[in-house]
Protein backbone atom coordinates (compact mmCIF):
# COMPACT_ATOMS: atom_id res chain seq x y z
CA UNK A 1 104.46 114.62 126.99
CA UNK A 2 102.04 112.23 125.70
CA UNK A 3 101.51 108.57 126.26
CA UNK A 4 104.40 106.33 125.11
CA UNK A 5 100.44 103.80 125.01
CA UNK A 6 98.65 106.25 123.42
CA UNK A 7 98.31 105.26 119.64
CA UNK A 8 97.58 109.41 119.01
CA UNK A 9 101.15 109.99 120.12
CA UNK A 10 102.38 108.09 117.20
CA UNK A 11 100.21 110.33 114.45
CA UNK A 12 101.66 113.28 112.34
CA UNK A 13 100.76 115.65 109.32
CA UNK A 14 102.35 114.49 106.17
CA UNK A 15 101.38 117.05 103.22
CA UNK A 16 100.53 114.26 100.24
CA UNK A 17 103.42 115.70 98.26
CA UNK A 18 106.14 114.57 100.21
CA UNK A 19 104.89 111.11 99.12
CA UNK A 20 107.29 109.47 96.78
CA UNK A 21 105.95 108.05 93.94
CA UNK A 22 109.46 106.85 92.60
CA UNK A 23 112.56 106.34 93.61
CA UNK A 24 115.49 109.28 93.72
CA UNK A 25 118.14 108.54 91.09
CA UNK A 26 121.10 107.58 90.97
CA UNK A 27 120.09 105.96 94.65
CA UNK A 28 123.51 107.33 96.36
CA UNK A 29 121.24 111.20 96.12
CA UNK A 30 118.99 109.88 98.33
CA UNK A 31 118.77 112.40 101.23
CA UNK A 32 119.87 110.51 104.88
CA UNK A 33 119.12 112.56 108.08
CA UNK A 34 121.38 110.93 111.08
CA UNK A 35 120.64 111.31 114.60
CA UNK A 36 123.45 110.78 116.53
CA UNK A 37 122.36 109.69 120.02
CA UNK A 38 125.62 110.45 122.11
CA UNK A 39 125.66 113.63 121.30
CA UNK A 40 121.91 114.44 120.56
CA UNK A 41 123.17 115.99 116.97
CA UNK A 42 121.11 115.63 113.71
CA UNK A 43 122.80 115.85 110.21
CA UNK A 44 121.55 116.28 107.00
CA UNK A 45 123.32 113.90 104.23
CA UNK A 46 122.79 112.08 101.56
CA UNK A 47 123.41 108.03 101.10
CA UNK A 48 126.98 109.16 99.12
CA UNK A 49 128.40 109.75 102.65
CA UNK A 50 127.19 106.63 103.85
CA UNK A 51 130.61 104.91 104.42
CA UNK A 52 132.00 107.83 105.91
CA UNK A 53 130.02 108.27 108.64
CA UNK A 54 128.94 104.65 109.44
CA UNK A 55 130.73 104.00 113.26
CA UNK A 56 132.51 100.36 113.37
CA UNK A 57 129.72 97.69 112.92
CA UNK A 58 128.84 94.50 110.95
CA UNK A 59 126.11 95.15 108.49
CA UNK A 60 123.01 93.46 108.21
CA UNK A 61 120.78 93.71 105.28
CA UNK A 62 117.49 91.70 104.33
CA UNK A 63 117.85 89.14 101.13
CA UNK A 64 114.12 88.36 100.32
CA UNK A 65 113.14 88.30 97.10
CA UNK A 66 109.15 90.72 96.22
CA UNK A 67 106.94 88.09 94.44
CA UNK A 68 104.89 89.74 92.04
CA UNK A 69 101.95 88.94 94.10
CA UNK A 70 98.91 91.32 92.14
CA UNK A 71 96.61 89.77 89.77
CA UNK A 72 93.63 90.91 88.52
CA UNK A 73 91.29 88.79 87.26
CA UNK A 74 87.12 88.24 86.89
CA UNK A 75 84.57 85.59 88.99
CA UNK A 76 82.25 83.56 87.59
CA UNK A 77 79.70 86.28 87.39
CA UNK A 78 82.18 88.54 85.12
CA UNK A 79 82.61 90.57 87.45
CA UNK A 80 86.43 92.30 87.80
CA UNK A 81 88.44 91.16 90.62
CA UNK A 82 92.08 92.21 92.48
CA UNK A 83 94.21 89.77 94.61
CA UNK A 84 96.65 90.03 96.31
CA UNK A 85 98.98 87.21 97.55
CA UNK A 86 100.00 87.40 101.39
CA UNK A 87 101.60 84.43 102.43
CA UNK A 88 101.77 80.67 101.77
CA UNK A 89 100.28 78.49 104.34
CA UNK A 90 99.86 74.38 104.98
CA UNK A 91 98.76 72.51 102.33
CA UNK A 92 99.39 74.28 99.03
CA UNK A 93 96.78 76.88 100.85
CA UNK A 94 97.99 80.67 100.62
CA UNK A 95 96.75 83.80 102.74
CA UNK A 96 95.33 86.71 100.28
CA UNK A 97 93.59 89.88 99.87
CA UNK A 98 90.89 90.11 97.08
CA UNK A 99 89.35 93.48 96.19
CA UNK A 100 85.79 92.39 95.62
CA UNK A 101 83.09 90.66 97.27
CA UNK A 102 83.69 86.64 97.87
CA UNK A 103 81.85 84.04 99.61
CA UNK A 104 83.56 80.87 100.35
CA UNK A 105 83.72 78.33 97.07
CA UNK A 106 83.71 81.65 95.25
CA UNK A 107 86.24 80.71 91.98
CA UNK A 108 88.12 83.25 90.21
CA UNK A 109 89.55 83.24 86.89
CA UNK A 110 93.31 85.19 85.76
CA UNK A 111 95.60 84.58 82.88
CA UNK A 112 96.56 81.21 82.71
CA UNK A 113 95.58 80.86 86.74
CA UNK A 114 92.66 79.34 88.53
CA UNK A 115 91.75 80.36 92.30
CA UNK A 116 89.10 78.82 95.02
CA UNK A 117 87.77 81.07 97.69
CA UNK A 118 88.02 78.38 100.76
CA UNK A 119 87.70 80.80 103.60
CA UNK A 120 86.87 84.30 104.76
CA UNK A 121 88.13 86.68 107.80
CA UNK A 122 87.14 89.10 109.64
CA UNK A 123 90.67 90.87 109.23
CA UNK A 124 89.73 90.80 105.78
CA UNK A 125 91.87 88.39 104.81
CA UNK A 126 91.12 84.79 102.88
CA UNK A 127 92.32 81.63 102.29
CA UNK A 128 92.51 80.85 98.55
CA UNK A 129 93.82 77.59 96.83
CA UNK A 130 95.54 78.12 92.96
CA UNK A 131 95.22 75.71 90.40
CA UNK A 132 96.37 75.38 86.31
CA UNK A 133 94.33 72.85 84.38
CA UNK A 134 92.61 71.30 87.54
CA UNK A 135 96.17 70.86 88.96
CA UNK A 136 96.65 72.52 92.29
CA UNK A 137 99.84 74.64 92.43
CA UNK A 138 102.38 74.13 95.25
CA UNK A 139 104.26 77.57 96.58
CA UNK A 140 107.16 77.85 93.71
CA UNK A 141 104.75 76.65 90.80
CA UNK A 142 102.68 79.35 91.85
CA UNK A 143 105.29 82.22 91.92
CA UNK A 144 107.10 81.18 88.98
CA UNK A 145 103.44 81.42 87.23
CA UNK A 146 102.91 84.99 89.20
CA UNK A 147 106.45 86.04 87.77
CA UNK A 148 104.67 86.16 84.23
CA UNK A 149 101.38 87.28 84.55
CA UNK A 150 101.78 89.66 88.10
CA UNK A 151 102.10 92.76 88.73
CA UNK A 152 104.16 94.39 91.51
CA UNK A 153 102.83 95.34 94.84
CA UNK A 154 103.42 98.83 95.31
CA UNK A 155 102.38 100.14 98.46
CA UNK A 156 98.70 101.46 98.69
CA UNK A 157 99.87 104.83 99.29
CA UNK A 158 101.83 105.01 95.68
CA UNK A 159 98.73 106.19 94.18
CA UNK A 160 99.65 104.93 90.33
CA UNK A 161 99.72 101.42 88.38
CA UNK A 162 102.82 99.64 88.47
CA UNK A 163 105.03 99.82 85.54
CA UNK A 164 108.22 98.46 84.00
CA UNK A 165 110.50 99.95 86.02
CA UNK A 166 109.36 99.21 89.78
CA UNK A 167 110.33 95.68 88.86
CA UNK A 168 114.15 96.84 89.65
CA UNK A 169 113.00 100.01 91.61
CA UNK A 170 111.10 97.97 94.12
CA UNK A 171 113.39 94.89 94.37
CA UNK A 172 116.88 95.08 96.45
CA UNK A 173 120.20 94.48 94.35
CA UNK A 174 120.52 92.09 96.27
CA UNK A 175 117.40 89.98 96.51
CA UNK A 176 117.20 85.94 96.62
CA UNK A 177 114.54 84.37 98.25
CA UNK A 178 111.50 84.97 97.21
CA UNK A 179 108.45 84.95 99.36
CA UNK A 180 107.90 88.90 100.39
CA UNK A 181 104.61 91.03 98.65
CA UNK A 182 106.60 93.99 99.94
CA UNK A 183 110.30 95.46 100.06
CA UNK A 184 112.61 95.82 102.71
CA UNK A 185 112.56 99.56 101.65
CA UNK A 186 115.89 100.60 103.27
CA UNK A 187 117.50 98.02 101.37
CA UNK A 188 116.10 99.82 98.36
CA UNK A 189 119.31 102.95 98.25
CA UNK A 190 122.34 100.44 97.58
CA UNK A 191 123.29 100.11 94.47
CA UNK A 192 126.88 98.20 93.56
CA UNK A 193 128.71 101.03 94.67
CA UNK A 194 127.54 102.06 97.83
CA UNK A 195 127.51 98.58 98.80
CA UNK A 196 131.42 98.07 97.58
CA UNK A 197 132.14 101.09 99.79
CA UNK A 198 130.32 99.58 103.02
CA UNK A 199 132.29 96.38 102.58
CA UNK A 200 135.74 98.40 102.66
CA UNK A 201 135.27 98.20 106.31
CA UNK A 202 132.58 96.82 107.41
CA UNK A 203 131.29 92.81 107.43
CA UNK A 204 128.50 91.91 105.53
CA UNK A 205 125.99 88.93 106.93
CA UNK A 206 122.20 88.71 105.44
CA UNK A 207 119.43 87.06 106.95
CA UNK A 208 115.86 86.54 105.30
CA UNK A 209 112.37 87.82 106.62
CA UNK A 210 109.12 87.68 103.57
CA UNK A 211 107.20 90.94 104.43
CA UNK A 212 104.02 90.11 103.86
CA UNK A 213 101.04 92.92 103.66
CA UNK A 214 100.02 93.41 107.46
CA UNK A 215 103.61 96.05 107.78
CA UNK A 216 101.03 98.28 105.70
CA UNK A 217 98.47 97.39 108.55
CA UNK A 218 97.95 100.42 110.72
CA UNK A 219 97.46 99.83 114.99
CA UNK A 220 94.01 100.28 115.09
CA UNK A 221 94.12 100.09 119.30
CA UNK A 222 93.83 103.18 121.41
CA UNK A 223 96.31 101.89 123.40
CA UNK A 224 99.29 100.06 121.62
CA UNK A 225 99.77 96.93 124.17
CA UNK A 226 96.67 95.60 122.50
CA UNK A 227 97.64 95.35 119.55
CA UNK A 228 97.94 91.67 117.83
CA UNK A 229 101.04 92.01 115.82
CA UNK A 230 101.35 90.04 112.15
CA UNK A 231 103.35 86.82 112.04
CA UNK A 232 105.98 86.78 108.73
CA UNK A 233 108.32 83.91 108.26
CA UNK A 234 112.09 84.49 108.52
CA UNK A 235 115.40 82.51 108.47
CA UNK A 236 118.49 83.72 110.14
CA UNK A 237 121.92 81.66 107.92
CA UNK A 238 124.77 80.74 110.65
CA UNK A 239 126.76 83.86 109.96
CA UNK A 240 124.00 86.33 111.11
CA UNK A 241 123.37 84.05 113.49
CA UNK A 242 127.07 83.48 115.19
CA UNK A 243 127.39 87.87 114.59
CA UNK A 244 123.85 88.27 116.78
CA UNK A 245 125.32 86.42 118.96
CA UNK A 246 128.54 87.58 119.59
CA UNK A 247 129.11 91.41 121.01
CA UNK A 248 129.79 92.93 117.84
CA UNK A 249 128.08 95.83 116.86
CA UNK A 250 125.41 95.52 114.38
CA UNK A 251 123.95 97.91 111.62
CA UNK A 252 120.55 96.43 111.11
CA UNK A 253 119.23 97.98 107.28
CA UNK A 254 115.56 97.92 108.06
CA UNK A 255 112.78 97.01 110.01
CA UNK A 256 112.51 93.90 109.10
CA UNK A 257 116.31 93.04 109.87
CA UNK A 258 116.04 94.42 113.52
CA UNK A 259 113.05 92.62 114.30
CA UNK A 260 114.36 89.07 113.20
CA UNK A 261 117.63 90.29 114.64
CA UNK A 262 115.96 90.84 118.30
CA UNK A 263 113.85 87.93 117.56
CA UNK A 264 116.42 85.56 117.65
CA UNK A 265 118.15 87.68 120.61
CA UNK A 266 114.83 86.82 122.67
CA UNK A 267 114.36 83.25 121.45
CA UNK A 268 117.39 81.85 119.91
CA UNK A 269 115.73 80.54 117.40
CA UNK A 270 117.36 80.80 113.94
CA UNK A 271 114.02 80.07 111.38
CA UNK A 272 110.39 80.39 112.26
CA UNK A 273 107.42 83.21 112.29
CA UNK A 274 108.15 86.52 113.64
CA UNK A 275 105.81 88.19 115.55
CA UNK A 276 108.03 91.18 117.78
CA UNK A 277 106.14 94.20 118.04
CA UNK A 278 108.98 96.69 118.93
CA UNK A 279 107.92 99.53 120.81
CA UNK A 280 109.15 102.16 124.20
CA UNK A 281 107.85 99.74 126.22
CA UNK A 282 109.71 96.32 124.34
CA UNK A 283 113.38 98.14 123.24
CA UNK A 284 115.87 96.67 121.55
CA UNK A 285 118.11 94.33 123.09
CA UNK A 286 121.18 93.44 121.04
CA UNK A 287 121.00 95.12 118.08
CA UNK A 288 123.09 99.14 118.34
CA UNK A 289 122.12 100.86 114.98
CA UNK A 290 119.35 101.37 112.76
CA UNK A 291 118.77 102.24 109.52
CA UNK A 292 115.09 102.80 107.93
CA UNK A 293 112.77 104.71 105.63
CA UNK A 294 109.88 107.09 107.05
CA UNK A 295 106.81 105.38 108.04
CA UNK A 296 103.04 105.85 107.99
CA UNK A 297 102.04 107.26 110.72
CA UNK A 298 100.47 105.00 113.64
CA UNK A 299 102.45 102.40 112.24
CA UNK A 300 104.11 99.33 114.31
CA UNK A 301 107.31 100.78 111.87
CA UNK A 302 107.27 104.25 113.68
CA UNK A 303 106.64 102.62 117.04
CA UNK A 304 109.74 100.87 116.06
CA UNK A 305 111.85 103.89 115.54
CA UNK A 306 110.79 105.22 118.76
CA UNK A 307 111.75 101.78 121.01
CA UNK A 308 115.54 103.10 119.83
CA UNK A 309 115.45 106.74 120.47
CA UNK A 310 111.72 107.49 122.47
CA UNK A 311 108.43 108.64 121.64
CA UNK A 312 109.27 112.59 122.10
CA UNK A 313 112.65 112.22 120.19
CA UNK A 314 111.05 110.32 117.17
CA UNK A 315 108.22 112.48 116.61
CA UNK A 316 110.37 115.61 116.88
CA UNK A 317 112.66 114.24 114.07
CA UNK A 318 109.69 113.27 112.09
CA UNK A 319 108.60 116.97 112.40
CA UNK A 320 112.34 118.11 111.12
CA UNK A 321 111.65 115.53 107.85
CA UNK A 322 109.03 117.34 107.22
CA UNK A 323 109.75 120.86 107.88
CA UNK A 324 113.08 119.94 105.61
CA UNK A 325 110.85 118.06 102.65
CA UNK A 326 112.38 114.63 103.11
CA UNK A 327 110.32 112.33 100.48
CA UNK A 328 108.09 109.50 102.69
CA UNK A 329 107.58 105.85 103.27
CA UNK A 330 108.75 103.14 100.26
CA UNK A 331 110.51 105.34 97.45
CA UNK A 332 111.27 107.99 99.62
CA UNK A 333 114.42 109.19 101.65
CA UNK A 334 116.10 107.52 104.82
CA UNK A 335 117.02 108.27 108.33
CA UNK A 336 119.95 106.33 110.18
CA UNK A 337 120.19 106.99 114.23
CA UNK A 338 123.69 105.88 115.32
């Protein structure tokens, strides 16, 4: 068996096709493979039988709103330029990726938008002020601007330009707060339905957690304990907070749900940055069920997967997926261990 440290132990063969580019419709077709842990059985489903298999559990699901956070746009020089938005910072200052070269002071130009270059990384990421007719832009100014001139982040593996209809593909019917650059993919398979079904028997709470671009961010550490895991900003409302922590069980629809939901387990802290890097060596604590997408492999997301069910168990399931032509990663199918 190899190394739950070993960041090879995490890696798989994906054949490119098993990629999805969109989303299956109508979403309850979605294929679901369940593990149930008790009694070490694996089903093949679809998201119709959701509600019918679903043990007793409150639900949680992830309300953040995807900004459109991609821009293209030119520098002085006329030369062609890509951003894209990570994460707002202090002082009207926001974290971003720019395709293209950039010193610091660089200025670039987009419809109706204005950008400074203040500082570079070596993670590849920059800090970037935004500005409209010399007036620097504040964090909603700046998104209601990127509403109308943006274009949505799909995923770097979803090898096409975005188009009209990832703006409700790629958003969650139930989406508020905006603030994320990408989805909380699981959330993507409820529609209306589905979700009326769930709420037959089940409570619903939602909490809030802006995925920013570093859950595309592969560990690049031979050995997983060093890796630095990304910081995103979350909020947990009273009602998730009083159902974490009470001894109910809890559905969390996501990755980013059970991380904020074992966040505030560890700390007790209801808003703030979350940094948990859930792995076989840092398990879950509170939350009982899981429901997620497949993820790249050598992820932090698949690492994830495994601190519920193992390293050996994970990767054998992953195997199954693909023997059985699941669809992959943002558009693709699900998997829910109960």
């Amino acid at each position: 068996m190899n190394s739950i440290f070993d960041i090879s132990s995490y890696d798989y063969e994906l054949p490119k096709e098993l990629i999805a580019n969109a989303p299956t419709l109508p979403k309850e077709d979605a294929r679901l493979l369940v593990y149930d842990r008790k009694n070490d059985k694996i089903s093949h489903l679809k998201f119709k039988n959701l509600s019918e298999i679903l043990p007793p559990c409150d639900i949680i699901f992830n309300d953040t709103k995807v900004v459109k956070a991609r821009i293209f746009g030119k520098k002085d020089s006329g030369a062609s330029i890509e951003l894209l938005l990570n994460s707002p910072l202090n002082d009207n200052k926001f974290s971003c990726y720019i395709r293209g070269k950039v010193r610091e002071q660089t200025r670039l130009y987009f419809d109706d938008l204005e950008a400074e270059v203040l500082e570079l990384f070596e993670d590849g990421s920059r800090i970037v002020k935004f500005s409209q007719n010399q007036k620097e832009l504040c964090v909603s100014e700046l998104y209601e601007i990127l509403e109308h001139i943006g274009h949505v982040p799909l995923p770097p593996y979803i090898k096409r330009a975005d188009q009209k209809e990832d703006e409700s593909w790629y958003q969650s019917i139930f989406a508020k707060n905006q603030g994320a650059v990408a989805a909380p993919t699981a959330s993507l398979h409820f529609d209306e339905k589905i979700l009326n079904e769930l709420k037959q028997n089940h409570n619903i709470s939602y909490i809030t957690l802006h995925v920013g671009a570093g859950t595309f961010k592969g560990v690049e550490a031979s050995d997983i304990r060093e890796h630095k895991m990304h910081s995103e900003f979350y909020d947990i409302p009273n009602l998730a907070a009083d159902l974490i922590s009470s001894n109910k069980p809890i559905l969390g629809v996501g990755t980013t749900v059970t991380r904020s939901v074992e966040y505030f387990a560890r700390t007790k802290q209801k808003s703030g940055f979350c940094n948990l890097f859930l792995n076989p060596d840092n398990r879950p604590i509170r939350q009982n069920y899981l429901l997620t997408n497949f993820h790249l492999p050598k992820s932090t997301l698949i690492m994830l997967v495994a601190s519920f069910i193992g390293l050996e168990k994970t990767m054998e399931l992953y195997k199954i997926a693909v023997e059985n032509r699941y669809k992959f990663y943002s558009y693709g199918d699900g998997m829910l261990i109960i």
